[in-house]
N, C-alpha and C. Protein backbone atom coordinates (compact mmCIF):
# COMPACT_ATOMS: atom_id res chain seq x y z
N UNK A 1 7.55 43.39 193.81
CA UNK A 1 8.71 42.88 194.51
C UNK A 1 8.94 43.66 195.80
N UNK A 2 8.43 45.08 195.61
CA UNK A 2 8.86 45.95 196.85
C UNK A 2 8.14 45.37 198.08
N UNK A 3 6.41 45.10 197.51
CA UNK A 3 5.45 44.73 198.50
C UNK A 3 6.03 43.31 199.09
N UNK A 4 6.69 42.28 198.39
CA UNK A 4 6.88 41.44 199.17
C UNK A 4 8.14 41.28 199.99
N UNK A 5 9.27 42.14 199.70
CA UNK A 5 10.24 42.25 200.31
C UNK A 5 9.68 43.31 201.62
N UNK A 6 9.03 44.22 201.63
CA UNK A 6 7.88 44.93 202.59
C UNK A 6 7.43 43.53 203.96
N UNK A 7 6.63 42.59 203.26
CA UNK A 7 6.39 41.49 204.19
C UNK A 7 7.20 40.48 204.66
N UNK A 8 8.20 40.42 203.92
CA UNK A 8 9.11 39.39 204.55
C UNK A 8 9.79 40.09 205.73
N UNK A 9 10.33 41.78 205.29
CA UNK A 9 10.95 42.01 206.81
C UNK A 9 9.73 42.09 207.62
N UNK A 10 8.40 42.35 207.43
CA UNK A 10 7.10 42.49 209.06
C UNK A 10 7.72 41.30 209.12
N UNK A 11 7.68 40.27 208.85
CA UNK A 11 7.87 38.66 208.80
C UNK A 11 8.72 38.42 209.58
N UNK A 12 9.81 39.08 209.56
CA UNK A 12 11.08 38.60 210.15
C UNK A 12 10.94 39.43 211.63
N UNK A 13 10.25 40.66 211.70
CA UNK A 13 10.40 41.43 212.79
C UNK A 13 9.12 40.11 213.84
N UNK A 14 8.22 40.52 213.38
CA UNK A 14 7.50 39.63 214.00
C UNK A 14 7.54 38.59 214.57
N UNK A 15 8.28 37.46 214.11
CA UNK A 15 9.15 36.04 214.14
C UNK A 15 10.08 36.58 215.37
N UNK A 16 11.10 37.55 215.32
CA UNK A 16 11.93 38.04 215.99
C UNK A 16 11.40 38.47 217.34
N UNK A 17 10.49 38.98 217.49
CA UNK A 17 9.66 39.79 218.83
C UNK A 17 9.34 38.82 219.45
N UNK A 18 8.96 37.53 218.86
CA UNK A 18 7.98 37.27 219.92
C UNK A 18 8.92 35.48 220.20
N UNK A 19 8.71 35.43 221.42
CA UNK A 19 9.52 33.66 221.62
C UNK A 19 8.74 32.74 221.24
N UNK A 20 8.69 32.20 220.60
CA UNK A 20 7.85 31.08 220.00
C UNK A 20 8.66 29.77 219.72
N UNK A 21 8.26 28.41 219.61
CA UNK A 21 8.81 26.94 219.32
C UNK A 21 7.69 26.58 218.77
N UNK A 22 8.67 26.44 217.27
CA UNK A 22 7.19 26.22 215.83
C UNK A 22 6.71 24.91 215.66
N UNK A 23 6.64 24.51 217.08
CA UNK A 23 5.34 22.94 216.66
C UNK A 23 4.35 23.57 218.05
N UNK A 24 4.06 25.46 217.74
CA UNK A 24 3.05 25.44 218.23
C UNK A 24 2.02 26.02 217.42
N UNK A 25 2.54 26.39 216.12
CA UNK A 25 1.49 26.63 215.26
C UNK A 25 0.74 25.10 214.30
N UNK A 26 -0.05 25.10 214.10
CA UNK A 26 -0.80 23.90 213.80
C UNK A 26 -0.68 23.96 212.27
N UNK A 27 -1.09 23.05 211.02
CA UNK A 27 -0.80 23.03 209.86
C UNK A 27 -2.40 23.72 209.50
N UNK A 28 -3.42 23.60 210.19
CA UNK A 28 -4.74 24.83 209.94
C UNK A 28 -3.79 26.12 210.02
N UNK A 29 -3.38 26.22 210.77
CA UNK A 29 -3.00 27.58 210.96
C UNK A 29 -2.44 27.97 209.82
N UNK A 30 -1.32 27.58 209.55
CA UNK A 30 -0.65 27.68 208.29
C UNK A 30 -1.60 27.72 207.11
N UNK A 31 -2.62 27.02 207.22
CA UNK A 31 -3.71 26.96 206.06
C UNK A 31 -3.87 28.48 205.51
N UNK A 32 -4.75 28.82 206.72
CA UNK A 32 -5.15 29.71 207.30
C UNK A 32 -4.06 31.33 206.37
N UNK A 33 -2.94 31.09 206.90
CA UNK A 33 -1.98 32.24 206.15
C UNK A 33 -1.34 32.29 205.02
N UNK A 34 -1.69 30.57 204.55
CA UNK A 34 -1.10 30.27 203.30
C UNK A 34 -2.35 31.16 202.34
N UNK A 35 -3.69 31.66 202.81
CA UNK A 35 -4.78 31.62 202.12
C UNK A 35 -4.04 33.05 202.12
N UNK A 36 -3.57 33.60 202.74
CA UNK A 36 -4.10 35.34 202.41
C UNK A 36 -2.65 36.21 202.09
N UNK A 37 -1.39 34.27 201.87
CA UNK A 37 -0.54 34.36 201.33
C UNK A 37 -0.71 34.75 199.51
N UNK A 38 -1.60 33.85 198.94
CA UNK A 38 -2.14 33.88 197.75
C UNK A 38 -2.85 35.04 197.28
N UNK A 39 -3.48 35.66 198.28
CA UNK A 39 -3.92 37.21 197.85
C UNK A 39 -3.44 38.33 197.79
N UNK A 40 -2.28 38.55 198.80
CA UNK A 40 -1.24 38.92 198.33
C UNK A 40 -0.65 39.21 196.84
N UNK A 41 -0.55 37.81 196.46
CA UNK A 41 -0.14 37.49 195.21
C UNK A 41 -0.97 37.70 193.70
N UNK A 42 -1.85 38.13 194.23
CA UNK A 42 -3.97 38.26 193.19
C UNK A 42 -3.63 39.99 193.53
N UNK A 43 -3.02 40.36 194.69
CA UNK A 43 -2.94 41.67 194.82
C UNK A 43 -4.55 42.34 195.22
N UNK A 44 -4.97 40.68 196.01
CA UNK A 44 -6.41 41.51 196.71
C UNK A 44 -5.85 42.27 197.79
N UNK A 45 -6.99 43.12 197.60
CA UNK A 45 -6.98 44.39 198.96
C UNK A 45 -7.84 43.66 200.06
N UNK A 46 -8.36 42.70 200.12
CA UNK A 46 -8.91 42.31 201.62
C UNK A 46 -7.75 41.53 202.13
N UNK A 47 -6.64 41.43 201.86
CA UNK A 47 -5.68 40.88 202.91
C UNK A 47 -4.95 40.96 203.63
N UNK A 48 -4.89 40.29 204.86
CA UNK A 48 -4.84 40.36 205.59
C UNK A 48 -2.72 39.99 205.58
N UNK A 49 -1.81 41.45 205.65
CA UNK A 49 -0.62 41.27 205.66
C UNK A 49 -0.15 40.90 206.52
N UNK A 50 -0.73 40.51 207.59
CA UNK A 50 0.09 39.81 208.77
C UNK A 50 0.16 38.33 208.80
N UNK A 51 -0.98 38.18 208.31
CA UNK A 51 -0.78 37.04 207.87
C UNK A 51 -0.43 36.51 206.77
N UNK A 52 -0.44 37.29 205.94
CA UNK A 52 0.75 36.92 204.75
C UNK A 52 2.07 37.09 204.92
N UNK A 53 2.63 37.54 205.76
CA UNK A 53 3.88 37.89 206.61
C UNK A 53 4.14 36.54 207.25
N UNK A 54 3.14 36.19 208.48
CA UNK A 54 3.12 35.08 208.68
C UNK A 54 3.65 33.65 208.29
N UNK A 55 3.39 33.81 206.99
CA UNK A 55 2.98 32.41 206.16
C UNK A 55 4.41 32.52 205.34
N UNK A 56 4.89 34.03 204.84
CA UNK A 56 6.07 33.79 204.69
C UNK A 56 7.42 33.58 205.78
N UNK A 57 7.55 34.04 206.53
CA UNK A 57 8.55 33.89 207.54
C UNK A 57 8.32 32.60 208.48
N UNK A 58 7.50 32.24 208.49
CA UNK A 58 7.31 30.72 208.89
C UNK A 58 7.99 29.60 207.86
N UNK A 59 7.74 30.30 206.48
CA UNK A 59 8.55 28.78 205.41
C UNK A 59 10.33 29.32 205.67
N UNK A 60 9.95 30.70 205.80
CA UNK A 60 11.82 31.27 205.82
C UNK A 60 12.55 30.32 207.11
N UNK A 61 11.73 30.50 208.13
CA UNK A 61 12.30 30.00 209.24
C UNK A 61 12.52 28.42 209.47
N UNK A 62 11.38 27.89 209.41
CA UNK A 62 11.55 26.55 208.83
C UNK A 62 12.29 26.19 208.10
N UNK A 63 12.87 26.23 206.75
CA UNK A 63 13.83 25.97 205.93
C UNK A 63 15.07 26.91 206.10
N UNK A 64 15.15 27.66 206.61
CA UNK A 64 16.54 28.21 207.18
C UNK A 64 17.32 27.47 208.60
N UNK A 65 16.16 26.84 209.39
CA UNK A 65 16.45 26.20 210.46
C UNK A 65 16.94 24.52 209.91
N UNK A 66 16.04 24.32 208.86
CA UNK A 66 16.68 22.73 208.53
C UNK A 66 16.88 22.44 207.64
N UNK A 67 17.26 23.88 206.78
CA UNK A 67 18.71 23.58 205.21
C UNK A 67 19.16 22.65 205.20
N UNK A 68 19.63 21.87 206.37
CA UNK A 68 20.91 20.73 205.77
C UNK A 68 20.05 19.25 205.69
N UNK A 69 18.75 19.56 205.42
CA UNK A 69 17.99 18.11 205.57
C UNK A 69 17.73 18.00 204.12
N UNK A 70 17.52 19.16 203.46
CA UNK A 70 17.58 18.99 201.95
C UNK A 70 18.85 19.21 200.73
N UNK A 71 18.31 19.35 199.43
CA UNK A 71 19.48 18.88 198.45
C UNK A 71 18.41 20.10 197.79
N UNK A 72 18.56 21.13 197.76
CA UNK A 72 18.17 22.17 197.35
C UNK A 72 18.99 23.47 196.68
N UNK A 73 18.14 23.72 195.38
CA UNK A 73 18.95 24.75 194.86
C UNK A 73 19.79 25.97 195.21
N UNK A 74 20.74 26.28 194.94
CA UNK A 74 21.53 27.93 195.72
C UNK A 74 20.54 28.63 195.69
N UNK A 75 19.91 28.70 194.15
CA UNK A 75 19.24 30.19 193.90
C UNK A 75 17.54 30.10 194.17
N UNK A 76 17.51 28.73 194.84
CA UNK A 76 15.86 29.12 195.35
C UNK A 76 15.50 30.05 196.03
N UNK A 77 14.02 30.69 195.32
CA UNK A 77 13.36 31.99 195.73
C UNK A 77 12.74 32.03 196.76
N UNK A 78 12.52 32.55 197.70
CA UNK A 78 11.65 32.39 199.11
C UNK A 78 10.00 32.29 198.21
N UNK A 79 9.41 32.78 197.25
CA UNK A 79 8.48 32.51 196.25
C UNK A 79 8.22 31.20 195.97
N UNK A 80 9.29 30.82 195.58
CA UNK A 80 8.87 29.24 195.40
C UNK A 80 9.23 28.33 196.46
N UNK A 81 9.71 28.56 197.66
CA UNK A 81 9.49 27.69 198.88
C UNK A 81 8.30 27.98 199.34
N UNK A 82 7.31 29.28 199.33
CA UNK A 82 6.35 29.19 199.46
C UNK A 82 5.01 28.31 198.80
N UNK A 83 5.28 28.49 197.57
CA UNK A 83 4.72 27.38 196.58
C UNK A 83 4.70 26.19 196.73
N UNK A 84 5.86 25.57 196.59
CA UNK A 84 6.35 24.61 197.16
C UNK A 84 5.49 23.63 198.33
N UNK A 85 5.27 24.69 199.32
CA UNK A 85 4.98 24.23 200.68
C UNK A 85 3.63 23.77 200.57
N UNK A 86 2.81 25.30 200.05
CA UNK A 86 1.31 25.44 199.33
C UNK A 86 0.69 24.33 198.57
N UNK A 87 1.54 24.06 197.88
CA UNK A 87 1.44 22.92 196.96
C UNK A 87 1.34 21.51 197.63
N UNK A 88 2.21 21.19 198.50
CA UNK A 88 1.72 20.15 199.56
C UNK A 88 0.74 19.93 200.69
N UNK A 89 0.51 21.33 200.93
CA UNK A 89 -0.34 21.47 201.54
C UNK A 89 -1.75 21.35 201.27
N UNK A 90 -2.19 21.42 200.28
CA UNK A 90 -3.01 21.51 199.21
C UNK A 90 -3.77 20.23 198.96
N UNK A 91 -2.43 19.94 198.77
CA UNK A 91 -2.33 18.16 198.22
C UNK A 91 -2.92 17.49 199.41
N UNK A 92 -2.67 17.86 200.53
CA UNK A 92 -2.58 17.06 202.16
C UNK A 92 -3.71 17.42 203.20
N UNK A 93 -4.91 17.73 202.55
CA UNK A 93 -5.68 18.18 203.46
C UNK A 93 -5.92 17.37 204.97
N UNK A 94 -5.78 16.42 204.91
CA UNK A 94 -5.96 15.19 206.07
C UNK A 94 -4.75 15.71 207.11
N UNK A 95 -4.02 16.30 206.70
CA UNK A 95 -2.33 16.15 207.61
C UNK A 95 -2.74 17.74 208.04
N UNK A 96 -3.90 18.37 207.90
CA UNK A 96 -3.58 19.58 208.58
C UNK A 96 -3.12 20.16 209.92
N UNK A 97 -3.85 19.04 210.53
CA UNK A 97 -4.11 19.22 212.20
C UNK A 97 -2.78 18.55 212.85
N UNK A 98 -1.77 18.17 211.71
CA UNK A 98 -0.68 18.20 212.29
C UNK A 98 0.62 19.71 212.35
N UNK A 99 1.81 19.66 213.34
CA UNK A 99 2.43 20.42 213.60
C UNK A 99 2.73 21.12 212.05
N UNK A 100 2.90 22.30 212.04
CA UNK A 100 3.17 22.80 211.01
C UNK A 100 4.50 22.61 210.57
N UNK A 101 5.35 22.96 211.15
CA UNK A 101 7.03 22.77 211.08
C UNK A 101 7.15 21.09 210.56
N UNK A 102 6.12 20.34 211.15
CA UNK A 102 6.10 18.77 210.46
C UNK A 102 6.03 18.96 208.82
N UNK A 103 5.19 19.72 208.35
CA UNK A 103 4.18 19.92 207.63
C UNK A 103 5.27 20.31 206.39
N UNK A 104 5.85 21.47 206.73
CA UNK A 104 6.81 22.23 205.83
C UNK A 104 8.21 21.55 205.71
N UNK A 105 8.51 21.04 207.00
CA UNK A 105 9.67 19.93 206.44
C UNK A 105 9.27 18.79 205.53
N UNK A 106 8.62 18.35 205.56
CA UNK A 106 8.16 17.21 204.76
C UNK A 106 7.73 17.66 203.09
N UNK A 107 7.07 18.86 203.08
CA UNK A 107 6.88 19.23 201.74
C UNK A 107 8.39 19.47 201.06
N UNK A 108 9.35 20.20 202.26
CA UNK A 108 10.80 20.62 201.37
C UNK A 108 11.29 19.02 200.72
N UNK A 109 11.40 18.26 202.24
CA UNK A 109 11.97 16.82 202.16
C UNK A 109 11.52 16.53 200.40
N UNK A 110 10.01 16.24 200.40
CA UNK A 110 9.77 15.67 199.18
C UNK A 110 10.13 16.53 197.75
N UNK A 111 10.14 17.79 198.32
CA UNK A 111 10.93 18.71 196.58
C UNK A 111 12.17 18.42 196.33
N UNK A 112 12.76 18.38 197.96
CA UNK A 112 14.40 18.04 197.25
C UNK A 112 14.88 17.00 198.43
N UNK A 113 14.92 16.03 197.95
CA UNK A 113 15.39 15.06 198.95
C UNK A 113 16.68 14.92 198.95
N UNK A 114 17.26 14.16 199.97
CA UNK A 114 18.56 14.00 199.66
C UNK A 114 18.99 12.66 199.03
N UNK A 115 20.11 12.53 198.41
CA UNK A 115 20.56 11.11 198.00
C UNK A 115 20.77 10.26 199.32
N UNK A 116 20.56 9.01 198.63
CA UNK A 116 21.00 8.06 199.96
C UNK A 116 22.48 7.85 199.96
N UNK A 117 23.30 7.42 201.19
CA UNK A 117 24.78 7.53 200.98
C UNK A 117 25.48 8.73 201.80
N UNK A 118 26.41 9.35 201.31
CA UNK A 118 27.11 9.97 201.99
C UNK A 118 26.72 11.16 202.28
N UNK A 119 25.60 11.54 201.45
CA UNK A 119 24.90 13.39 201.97
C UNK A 119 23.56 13.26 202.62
N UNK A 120 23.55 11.74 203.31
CA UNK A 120 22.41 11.98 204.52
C UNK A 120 21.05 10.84 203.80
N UNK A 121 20.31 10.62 204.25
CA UNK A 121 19.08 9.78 204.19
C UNK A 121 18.22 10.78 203.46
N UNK A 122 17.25 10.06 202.99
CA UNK A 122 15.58 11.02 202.50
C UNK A 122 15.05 11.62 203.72
């Protein structure tokens, strides 16, 4: 838990330093950090923490930026929005070479959609 609370703040510092507008990372890219997101998690030593940093503060930012598009739990774990994402991603190999921020809204969209009616469209 220490190690990943360790990468989420590089995550956040990193995100923070640098000016970026996230339909310039590509959904390869994301591939790419989602992979060495998972090793992390295997607790391999060939990985690469920046980019597991990466891969987390990219789903943080993304779903912190467009919370109100989903119908999502209080107590969801930044763990399982990662999953989550992974999991569509996975699923979506064809949609890589699209915007990533496309990529990760659409995986949240489909975990937790919203009702139709008064709390917004799917």
């Amino acid at each position: 838990m220490k190690r990943l609370l360790g990468i989420v703040l590089l995550a956040v510092f990193i995100l923070t330093s640098h000016s970026a507008y996230a339909g310039f990372k590509s959904g390869n890219a994301l591939v790419n950090d989602m992979r060495e997101f998972y090793k992390m998690e295997k607790n391999d030593q060939s990985i690469n923490a920046s980019m597991a940093a990466n891969y987390i503060g990219y789903i943080i930012g993304v779903f912190d930026a467009t919370e109100s598009e989903y119908r999502s739990p209080e107590d969801i774990t930044v763990g399982q929005l990662c999953h989550i994402v992974a999991k569509f991603l996975e699923n979506n190999p064809e949609r890589w070479s699209e915007p990533a921020d496309r990529l990760v809204r659409q995986a949240l969209r489909k975990a937790f959609p919203k009702k139709l009616g008064g709390t917004g469209a799917k």
